[in-house]
PDB file of N, CA and C in Angstrom:
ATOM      1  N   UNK A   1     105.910 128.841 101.649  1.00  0.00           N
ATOM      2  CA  UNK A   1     106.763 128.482 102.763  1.00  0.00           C
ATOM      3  C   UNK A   1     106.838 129.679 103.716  1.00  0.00           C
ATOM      4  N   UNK A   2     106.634 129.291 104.868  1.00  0.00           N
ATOM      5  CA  UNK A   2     106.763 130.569 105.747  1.00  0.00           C
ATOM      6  C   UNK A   2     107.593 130.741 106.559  1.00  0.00           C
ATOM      7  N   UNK A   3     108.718 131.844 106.210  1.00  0.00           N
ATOM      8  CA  UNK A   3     110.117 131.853 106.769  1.00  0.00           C
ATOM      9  C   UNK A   3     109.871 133.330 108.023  1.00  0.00           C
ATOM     10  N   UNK A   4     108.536 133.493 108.470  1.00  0.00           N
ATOM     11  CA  UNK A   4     108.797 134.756 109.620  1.00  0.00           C
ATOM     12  C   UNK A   4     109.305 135.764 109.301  1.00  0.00           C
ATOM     13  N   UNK A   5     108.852 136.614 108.190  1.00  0.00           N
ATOM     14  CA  UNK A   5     109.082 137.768 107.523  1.00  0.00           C
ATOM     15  C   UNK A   5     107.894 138.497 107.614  1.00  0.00           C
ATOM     16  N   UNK A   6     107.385 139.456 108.494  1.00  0.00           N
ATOM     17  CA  UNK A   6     106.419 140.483 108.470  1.00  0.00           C
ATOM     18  C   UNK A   6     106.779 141.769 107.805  1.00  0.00           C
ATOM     19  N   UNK A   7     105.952 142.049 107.477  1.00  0.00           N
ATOM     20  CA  UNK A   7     106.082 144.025 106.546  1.00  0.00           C
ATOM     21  C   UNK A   7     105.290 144.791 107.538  1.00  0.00           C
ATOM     22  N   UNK A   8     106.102 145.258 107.921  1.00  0.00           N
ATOM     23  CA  UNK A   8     105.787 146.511 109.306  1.00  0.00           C
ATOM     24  C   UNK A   8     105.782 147.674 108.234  1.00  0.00           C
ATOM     25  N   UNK A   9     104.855 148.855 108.137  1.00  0.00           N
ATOM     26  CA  UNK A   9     104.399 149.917 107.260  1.00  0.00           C
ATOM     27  C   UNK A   9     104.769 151.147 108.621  1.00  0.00           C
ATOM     28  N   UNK A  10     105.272 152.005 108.539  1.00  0.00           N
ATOM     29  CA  UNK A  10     105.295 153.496 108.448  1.00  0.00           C
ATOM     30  C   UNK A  10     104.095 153.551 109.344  1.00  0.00           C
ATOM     31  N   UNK A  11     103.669 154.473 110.389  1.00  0.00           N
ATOM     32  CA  UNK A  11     102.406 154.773 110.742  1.00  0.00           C
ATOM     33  C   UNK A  11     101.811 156.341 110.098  1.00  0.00           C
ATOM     34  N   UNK A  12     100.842 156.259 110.029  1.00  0.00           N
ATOM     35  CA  UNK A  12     100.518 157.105 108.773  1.00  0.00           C
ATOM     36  C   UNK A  12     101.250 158.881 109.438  1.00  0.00           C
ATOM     37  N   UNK A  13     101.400 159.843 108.814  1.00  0.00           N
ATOM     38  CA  UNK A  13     101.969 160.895 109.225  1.00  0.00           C
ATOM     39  C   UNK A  13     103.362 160.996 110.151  1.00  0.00           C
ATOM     40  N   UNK A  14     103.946 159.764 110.249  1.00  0.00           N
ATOM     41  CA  UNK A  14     105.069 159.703 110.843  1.00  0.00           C
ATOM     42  C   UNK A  14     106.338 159.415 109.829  1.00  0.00           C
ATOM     43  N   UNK A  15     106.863 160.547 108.753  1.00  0.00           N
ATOM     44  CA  UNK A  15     108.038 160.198 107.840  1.00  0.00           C
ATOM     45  C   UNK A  15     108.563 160.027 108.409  1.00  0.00           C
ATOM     46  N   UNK A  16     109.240 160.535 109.694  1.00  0.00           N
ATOM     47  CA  UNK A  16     110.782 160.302 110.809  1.00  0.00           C
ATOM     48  C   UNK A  16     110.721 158.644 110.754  1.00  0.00           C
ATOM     49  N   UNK A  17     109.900 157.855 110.517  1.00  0.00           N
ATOM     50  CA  UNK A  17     110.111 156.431 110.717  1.00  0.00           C
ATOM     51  C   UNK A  17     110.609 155.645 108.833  1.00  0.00           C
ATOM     52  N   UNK A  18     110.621 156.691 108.220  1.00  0.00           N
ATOM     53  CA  UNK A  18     111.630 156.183 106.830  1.00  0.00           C
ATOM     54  C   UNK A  18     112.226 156.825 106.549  1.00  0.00           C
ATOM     55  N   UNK A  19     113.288 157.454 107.280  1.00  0.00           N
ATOM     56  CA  UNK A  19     114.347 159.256 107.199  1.00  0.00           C
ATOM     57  C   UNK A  19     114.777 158.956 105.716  1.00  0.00           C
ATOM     58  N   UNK A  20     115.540 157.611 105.694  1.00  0.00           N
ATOM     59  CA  UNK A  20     116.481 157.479 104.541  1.00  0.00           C
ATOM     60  C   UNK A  20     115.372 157.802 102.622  1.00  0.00           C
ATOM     61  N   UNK A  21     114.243 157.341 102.841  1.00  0.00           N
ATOM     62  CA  UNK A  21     113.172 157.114 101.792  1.00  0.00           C
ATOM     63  C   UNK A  21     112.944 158.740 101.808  1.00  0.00           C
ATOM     64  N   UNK A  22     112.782 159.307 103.278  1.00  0.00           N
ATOM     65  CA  UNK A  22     111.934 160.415 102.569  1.00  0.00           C
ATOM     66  C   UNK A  22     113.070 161.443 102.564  1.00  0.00           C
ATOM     67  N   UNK A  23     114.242 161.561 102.841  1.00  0.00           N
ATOM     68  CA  UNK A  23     115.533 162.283 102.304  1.00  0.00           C
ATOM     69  C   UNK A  23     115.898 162.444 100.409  1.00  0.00           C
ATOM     70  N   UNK A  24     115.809 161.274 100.117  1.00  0.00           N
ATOM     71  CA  UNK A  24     115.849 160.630  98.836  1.00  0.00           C
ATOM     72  C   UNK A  24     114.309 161.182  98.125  1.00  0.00           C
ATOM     73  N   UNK A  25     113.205 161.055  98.534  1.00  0.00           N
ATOM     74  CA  UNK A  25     112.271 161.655  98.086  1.00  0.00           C
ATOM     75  C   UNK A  25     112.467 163.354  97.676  1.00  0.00           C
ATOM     76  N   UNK A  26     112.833 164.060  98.833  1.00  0.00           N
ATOM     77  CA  UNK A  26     112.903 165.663  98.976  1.00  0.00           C
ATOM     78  C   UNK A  26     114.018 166.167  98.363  1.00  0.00           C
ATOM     79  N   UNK A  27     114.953 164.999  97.964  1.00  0.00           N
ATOM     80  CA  UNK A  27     116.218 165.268  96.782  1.00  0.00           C
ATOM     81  C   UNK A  27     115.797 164.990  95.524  1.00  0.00           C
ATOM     82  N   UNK A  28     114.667 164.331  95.507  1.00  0.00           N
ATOM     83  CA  UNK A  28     114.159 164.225  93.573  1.00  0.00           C
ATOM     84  C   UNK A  28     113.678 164.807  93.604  1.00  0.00           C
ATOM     85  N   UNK A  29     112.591 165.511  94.692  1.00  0.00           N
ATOM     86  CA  UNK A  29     111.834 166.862  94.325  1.00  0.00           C
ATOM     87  C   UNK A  29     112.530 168.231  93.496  1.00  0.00           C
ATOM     88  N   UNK A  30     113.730 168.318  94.737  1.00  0.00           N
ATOM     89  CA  UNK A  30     114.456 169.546  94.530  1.00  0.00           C
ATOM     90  C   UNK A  30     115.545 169.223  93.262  1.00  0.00           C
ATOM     91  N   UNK A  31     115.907 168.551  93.395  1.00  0.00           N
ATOM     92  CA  UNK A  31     116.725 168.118  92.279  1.00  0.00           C
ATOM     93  C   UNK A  31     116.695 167.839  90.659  1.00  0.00           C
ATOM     94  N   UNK A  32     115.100 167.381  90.554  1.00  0.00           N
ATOM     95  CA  UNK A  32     114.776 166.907  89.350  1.00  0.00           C
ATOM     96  C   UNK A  32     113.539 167.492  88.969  1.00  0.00           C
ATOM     97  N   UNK A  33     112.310 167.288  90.078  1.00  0.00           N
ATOM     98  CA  UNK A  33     111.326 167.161  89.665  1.00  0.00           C
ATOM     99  C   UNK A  33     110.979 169.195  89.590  1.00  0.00           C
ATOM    100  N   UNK A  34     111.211 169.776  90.413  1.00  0.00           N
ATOM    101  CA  UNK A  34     111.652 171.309  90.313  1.00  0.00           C
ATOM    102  C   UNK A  34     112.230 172.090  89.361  1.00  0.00           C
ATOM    103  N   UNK A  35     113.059 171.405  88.866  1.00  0.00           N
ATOM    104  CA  UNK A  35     113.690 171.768  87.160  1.00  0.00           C
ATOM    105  C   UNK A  35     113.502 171.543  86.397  1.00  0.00           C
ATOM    106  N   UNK A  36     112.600 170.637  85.742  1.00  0.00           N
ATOM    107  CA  UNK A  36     112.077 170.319  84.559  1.00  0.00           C
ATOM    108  C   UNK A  36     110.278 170.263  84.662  1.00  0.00           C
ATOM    109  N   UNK A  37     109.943 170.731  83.236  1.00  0.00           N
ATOM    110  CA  UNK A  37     109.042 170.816  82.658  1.00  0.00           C
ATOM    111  C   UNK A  37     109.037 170.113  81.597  1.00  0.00           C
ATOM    112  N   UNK A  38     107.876 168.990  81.974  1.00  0.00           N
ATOM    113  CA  UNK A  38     108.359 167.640  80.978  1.00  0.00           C
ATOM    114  C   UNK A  38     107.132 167.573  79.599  1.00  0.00           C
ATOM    115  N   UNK A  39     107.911 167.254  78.660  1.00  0.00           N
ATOM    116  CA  UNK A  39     106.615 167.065  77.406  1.00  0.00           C
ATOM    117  C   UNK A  39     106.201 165.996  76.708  1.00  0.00           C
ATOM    118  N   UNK A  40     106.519 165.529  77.668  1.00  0.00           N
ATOM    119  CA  UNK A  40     105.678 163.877  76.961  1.00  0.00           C
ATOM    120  C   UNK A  40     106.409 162.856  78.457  1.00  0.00           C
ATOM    121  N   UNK A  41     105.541 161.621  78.586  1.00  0.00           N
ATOM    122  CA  UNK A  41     106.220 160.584  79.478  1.00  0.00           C
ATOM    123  C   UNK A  41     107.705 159.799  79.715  1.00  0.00           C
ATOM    124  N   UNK A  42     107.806 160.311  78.064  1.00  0.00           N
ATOM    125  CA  UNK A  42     109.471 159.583  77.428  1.00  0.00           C
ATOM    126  C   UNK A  42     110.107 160.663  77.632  1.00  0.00           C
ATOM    127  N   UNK A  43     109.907 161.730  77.813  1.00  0.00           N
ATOM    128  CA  UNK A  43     110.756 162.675  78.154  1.00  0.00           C
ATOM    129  C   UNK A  43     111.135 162.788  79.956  1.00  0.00           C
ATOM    130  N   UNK A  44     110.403 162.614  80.519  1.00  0.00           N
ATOM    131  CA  UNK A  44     109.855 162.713  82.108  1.00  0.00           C
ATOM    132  C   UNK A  44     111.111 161.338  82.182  1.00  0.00           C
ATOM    133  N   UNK A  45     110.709 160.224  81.548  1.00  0.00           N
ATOM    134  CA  UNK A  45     111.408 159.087  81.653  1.00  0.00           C
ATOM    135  C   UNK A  45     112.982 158.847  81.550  1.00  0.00           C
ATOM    136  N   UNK A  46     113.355 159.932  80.214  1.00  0.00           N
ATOM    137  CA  UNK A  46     114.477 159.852  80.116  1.00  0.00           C
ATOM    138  C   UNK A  46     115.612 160.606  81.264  1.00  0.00           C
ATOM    139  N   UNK A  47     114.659 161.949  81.459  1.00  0.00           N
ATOM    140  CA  UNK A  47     115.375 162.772  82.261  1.00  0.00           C
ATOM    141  C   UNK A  47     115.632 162.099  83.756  1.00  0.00           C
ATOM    142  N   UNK A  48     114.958 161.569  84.150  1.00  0.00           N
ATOM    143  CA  UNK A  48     114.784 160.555  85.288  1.00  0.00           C
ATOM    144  C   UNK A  48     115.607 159.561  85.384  1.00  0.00           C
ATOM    145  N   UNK A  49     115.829 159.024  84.159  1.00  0.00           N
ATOM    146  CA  UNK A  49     117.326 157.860  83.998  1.00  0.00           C
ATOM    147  C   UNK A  49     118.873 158.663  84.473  1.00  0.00           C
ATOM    148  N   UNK A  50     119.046 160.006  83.401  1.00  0.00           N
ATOM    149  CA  UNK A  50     119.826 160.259  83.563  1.00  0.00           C
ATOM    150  C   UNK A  50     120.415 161.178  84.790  1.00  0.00           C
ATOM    151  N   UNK A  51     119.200 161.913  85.529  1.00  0.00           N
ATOM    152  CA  UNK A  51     119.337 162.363  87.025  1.00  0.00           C
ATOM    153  C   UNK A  51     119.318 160.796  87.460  1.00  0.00           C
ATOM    154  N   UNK A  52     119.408 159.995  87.699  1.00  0.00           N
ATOM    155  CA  UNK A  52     119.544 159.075  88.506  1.00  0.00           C
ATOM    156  C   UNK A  52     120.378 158.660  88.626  1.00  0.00           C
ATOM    157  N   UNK A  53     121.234 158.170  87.050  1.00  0.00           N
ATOM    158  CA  UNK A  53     122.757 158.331  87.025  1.00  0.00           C
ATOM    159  C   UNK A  53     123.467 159.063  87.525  1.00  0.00           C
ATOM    160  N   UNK A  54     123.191 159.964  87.514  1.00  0.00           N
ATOM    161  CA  UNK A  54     124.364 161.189  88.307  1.00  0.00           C
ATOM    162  C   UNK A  54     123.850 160.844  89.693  1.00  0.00           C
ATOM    163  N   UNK A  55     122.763 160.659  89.904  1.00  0.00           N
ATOM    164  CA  UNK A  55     122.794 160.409  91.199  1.00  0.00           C
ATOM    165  C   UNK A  55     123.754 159.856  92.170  1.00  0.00           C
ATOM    166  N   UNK A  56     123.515 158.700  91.419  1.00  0.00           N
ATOM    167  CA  UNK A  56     124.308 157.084  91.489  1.00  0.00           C
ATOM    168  C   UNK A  56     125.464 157.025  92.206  1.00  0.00           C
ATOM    169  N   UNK A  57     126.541 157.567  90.381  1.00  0.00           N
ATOM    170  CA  UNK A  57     127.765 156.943  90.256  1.00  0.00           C
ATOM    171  C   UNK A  57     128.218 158.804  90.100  1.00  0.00           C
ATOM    172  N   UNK A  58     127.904 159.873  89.812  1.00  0.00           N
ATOM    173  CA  UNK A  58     128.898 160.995  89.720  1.00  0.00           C
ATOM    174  C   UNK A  58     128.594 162.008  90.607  1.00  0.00           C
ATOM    175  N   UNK A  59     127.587 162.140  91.366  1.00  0.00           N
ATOM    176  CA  UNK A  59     127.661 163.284  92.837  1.00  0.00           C
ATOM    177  C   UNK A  59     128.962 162.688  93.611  1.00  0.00           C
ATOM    178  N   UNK A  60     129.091 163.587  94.262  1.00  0.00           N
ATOM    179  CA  UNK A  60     130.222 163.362  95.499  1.00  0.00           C
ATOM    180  C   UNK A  60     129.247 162.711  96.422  1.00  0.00           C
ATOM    181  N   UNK A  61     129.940 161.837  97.043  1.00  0.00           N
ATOM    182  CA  UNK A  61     129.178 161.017  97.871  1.00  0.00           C
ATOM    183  C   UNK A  61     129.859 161.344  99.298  1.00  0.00           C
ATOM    184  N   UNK A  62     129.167 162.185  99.926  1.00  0.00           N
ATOM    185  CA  UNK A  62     129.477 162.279 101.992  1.00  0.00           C
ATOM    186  C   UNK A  62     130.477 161.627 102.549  1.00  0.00           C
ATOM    187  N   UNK A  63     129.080 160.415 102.564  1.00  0.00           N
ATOM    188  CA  UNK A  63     129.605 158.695 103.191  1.00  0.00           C
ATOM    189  C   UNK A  63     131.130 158.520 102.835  1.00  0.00           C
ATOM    190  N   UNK A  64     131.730 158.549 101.310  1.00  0.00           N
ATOM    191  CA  UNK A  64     132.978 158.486 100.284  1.00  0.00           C
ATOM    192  C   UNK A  64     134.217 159.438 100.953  1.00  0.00           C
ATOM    193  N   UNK A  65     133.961 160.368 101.966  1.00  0.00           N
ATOM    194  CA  UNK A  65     134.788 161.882 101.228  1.00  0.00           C
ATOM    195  C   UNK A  65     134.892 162.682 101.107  1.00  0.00           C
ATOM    196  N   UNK A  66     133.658 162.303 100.169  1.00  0.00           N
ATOM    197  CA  UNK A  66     133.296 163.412  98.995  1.00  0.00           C
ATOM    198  C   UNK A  66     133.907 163.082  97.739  1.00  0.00           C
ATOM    199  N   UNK A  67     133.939 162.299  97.623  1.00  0.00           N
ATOM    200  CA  UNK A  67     134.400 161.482  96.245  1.00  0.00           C
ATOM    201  C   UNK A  67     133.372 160.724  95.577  1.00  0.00           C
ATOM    202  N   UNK A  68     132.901 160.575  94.169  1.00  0.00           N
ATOM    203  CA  UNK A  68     132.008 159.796  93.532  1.00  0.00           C
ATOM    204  C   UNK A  68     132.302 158.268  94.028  1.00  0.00           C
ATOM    205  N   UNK A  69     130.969 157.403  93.960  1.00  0.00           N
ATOM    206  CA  UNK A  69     131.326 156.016  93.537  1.00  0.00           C
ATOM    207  C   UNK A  69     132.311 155.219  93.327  1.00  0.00           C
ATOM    208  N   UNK A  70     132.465 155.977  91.445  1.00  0.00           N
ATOM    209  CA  UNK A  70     133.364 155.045  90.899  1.00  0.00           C
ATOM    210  C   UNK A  70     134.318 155.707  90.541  1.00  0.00           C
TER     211      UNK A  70
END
């Protein structure tokens, strides 16, 4: 069924056109992927759940305040 939904892509070398994606990118870099040295995939995996959680629901959130989530 075709409801007039196109996927418009990024033009190549232009991040300023996904600020929010590549903000969020350069915060898992620095945040996660910068601090750990991972030893196996389940490890990479787990640590990744639980930085994400904190991500989530226990950083201070800006937008909030500066108050978490929940």
């Amino acid at each position: 069924m075709n409801r007039g939904i196109r996927l418009l892509f990024i033009q190549p070398g232009k991040p300023q056109q996904n600020a929010y994606v590549e903000r969020f990118n350069r915060t898992v870099r620095h945040e996660w992927l910068d601090e750990h040295l991972f030893e196996s995939i389940e490890h990479a995996q787990a640590t990744a759940t639980e930085w994400l959680w904190h991500y989530n629901a226990e950083r201070p959130n800006m937008a909030l305040g500066g108050t978490t989530p929940y």
